[in-house]
C-alpha atoms as a PDB file:
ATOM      1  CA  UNK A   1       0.646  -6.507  -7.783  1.00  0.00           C
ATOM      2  CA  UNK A   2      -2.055  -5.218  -9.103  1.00  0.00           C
ATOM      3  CA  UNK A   3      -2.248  -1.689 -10.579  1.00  0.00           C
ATOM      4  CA  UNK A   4      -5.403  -0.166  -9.525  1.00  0.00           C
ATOM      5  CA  UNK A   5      -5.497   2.424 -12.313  1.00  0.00           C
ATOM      6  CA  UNK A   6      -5.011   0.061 -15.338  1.00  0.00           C
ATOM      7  CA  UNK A   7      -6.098  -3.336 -13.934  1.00  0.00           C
ATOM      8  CA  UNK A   8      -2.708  -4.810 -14.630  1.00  0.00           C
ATOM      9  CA  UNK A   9      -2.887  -8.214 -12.213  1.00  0.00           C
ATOM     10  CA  UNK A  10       0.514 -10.278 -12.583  1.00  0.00           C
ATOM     11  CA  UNK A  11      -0.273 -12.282  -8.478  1.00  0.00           C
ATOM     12  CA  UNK A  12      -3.481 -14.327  -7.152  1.00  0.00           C
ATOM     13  CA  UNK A  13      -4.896 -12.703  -4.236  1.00  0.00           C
ATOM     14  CA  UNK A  14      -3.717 -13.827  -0.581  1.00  0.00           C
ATOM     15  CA  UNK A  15      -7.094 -12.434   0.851  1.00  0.00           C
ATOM     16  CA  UNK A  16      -5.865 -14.244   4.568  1.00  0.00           C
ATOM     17  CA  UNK A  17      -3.402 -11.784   5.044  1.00  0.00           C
ATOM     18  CA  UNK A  18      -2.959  -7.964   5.136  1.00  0.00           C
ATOM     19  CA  UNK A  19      -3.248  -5.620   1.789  1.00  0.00           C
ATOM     20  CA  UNK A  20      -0.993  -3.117   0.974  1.00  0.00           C
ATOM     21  CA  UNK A  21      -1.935   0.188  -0.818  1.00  0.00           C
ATOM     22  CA  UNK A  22       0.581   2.515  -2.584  1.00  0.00           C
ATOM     23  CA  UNK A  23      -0.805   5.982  -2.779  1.00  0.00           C
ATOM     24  CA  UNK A  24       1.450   8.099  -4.950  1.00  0.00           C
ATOM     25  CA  UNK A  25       1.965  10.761  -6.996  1.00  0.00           C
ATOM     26  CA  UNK A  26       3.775   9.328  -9.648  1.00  0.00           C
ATOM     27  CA  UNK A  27       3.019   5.476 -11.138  1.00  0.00           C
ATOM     28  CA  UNK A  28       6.381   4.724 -12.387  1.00  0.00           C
ATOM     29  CA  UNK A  29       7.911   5.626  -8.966  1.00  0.00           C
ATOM     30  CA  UNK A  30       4.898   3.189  -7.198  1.00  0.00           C
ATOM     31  CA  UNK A  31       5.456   0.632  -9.909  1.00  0.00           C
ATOM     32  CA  UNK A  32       9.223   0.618  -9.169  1.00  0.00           C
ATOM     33  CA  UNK A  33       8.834   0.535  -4.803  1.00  0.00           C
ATOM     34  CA  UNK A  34       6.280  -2.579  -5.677  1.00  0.00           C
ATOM     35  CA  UNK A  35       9.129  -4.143  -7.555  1.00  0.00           C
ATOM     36  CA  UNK A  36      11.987  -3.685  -5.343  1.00  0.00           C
ATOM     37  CA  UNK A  37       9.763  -4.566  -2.345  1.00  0.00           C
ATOM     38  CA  UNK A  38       8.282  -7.819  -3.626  1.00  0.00           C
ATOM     39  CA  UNK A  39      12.086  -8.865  -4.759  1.00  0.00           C
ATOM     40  CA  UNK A  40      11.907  -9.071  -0.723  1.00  0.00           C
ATOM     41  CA  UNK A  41       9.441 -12.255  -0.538  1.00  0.00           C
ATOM     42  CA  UNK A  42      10.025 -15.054  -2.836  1.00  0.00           C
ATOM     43  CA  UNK A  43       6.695 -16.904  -2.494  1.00  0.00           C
ATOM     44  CA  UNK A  44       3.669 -15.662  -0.831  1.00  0.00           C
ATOM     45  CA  UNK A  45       3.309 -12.471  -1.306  1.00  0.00           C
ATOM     46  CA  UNK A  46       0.369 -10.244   0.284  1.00  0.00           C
ATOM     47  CA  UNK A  47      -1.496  -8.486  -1.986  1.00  0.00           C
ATOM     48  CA  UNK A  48      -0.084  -5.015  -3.487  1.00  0.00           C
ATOM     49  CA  UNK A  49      -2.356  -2.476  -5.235  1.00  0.00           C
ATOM     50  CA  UNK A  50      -1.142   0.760  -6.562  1.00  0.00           C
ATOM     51  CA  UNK A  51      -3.379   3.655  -7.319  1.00  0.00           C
ATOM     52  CA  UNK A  52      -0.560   6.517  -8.110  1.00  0.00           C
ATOM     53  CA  UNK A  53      -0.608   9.136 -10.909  1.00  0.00           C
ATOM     54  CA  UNK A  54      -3.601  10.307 -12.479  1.00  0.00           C
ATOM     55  CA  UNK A  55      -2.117   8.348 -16.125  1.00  0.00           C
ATOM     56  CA  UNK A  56       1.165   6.878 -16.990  1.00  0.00           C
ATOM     57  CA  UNK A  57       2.793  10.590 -17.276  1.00  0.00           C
ATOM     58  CA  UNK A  58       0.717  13.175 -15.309  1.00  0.00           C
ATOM     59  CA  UNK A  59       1.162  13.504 -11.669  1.00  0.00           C
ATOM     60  CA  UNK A  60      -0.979  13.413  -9.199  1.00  0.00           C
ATOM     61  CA  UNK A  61      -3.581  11.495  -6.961  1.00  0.00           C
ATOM     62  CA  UNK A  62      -7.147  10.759  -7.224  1.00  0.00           C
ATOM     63  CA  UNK A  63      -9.531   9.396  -4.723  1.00  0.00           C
ATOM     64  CA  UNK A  64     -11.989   6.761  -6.778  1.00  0.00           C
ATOM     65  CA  UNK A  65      -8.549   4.733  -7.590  1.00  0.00           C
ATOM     66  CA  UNK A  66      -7.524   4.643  -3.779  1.00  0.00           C
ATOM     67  CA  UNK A  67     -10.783   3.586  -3.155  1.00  0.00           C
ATOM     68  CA  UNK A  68     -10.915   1.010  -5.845  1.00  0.00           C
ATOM     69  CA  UNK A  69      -7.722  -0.493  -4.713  1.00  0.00           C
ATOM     70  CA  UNK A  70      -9.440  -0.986  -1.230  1.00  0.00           C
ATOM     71  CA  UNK A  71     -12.301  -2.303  -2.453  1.00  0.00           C
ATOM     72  CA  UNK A  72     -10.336  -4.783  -4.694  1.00  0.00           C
ATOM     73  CA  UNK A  73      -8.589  -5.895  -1.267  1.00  0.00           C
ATOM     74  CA  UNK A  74     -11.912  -6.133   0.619  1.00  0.00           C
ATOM     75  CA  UNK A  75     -11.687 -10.126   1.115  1.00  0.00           C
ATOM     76  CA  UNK A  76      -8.362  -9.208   3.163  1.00  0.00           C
ATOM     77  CA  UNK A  77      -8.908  -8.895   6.833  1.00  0.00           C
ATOM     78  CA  UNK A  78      -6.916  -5.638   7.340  1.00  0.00           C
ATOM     79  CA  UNK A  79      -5.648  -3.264   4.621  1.00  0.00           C
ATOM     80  CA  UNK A  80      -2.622  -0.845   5.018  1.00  0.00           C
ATOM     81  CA  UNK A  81      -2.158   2.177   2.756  1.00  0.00           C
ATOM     82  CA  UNK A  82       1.019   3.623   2.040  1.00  0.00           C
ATOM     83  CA  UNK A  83       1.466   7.292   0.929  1.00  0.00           C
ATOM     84  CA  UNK A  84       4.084   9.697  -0.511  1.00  0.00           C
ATOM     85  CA  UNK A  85       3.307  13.116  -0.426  1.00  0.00           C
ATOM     86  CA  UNK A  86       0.413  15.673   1.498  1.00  0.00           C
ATOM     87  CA  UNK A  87      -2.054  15.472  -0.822  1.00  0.00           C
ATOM     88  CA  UNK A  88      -1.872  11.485  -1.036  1.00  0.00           C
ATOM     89  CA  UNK A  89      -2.786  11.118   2.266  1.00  0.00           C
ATOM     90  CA  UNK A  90      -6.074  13.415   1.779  1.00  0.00           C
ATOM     91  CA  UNK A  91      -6.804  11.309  -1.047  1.00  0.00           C
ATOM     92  CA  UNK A  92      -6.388   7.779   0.942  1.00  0.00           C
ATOM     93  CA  UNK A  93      -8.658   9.913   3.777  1.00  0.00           C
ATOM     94  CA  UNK A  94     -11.047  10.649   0.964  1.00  0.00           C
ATOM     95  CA  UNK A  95     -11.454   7.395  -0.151  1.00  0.00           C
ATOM     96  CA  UNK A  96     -12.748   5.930   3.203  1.00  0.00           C
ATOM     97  CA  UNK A  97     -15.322   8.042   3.195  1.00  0.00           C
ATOM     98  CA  UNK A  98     -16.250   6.641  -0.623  1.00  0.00           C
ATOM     99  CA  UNK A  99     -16.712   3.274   0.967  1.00  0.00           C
ATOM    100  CA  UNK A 100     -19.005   1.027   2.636  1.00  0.00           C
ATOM    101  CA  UNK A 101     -18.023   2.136   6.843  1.00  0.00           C
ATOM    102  CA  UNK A 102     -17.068  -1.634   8.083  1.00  0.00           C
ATOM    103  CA  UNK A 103     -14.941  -1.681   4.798  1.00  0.00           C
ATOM    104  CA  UNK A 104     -13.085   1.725   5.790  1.00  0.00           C
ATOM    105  CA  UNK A 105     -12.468  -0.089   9.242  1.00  0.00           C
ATOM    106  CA  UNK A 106     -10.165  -1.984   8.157  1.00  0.00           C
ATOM    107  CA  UNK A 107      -8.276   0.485   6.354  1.00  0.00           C
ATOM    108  CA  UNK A 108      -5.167   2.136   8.280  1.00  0.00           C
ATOM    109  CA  UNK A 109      -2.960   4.822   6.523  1.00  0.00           C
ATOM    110  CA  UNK A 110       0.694   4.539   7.879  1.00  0.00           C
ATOM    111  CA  UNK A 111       3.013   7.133   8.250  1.00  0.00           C
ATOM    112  CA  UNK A 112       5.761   5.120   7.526  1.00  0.00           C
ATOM    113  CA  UNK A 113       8.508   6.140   4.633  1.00  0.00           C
ATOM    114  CA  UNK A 114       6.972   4.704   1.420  1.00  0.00           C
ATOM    115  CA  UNK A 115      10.074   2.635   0.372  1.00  0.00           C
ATOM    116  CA  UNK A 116      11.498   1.673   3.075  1.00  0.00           C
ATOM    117  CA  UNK A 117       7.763   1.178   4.369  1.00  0.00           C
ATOM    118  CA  UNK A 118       6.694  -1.067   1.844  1.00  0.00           C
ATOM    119  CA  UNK A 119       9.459  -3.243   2.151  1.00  0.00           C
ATOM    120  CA  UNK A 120       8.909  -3.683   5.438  1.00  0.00           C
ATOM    121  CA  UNK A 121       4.943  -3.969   5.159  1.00  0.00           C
ATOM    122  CA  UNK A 122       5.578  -6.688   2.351  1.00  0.00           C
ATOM    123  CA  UNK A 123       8.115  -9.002   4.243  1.00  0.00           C
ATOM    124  CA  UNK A 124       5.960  -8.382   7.646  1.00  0.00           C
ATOM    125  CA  UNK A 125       2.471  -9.359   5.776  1.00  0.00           C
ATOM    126  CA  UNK A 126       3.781 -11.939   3.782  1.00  0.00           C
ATOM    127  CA  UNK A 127       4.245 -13.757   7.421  1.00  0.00           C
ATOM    128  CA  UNK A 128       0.974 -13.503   7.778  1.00  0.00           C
ATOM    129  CA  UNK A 129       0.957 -11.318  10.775  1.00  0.00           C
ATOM    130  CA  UNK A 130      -2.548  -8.824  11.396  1.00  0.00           C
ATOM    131  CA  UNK A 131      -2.686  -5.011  10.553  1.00  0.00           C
ATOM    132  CA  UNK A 132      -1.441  -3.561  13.721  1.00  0.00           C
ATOM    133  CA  UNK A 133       1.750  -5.411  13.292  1.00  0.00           C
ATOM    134  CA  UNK A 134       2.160  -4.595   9.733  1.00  0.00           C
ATOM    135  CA  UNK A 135       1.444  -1.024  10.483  1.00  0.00           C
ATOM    136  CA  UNK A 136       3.231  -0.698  13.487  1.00  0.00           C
ATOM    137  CA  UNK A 137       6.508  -2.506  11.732  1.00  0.00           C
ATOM    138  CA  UNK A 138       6.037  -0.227   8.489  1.00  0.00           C
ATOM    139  CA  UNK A 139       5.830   2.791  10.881  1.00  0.00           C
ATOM    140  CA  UNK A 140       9.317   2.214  12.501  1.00  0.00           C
ATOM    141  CA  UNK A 141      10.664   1.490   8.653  1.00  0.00           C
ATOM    142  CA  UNK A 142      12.646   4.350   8.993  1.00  0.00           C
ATOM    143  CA  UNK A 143      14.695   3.949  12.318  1.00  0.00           C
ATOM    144  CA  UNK A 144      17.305   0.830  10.816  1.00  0.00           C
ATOM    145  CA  UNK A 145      18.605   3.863   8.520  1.00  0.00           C
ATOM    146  CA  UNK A 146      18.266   6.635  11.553  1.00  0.00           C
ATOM    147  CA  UNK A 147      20.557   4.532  13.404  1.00  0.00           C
ATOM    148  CA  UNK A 148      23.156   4.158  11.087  1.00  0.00           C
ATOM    149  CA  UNK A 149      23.675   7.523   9.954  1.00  0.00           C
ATOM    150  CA  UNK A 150      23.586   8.918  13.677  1.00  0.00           C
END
């Protein structure tokens, strides 16, 4: 994972299969879904960027680190962002329109549950299936847990 705020980069790339994005509002709470996620896939995992907080402590979202986490991911051949809250997902919107058009293509923001989501989106990409199977898999993240409680 690598955290798009502070340029912390503890995995290689895996630029042949799907990035993941974690928009959030708070870094600890990204830093932690990355964690219990990648516990999910012992080898191969895609490649996890988190632009959350505006610093370590202050909440909040910001645009230019959503877009430099997609840029980062560029050499992947679809990119899915995950997102918590309202305004994360107008600042994953914004950050299309900060890059280059065939770029912001292959960007799709899910509206899949960010935990459960990511887990999902990191065992699904780390079989290296495409972007509409990621995102329609990370999408649906939320029904295993409907079911049970209904």
């Amino acid at each position: 994972m690598t955290d798009a705020v502070t340029g912390d980069d503890s995995q290689p790339p895996m630029p042949s299969c799907v990035g993941i994005i974690v928009v959030s509002h708070s870094r600890p709470l990204a830093r932690a879904a990355v964690e219990l996620a990648e516990q999910m896939v012992p080898a191969d995992k895609p490649p996890v960027r988190i632009a959350a907080g505006l610093d370590e402590t202050t909440l909040g979202t910001d645009a230019a680190a959503v877009s430099s986490a997609i840029e980062e991911l560029s050499d992947c051949p679809g990119i899915l962002v995950l997102v918590d809250l309202g305004s994360s997902i107008l600042s994953a919107e914004m950050a299309r329109e900060f890059i280059d058009p065939e770029l912001a293509a292959k960007v799709r923001i899910s509206p899949g549950p960010l935990v459960e989501g990511l887990v999902v989106a990191v065992v699904t990409a780390s079989t290296g299936a495409d972007l509409d199977a990621v995102a329609a898999e990370t999408a649906n993240a939320l029904q295993p847990k409907q079911q049970q409680l209904s």
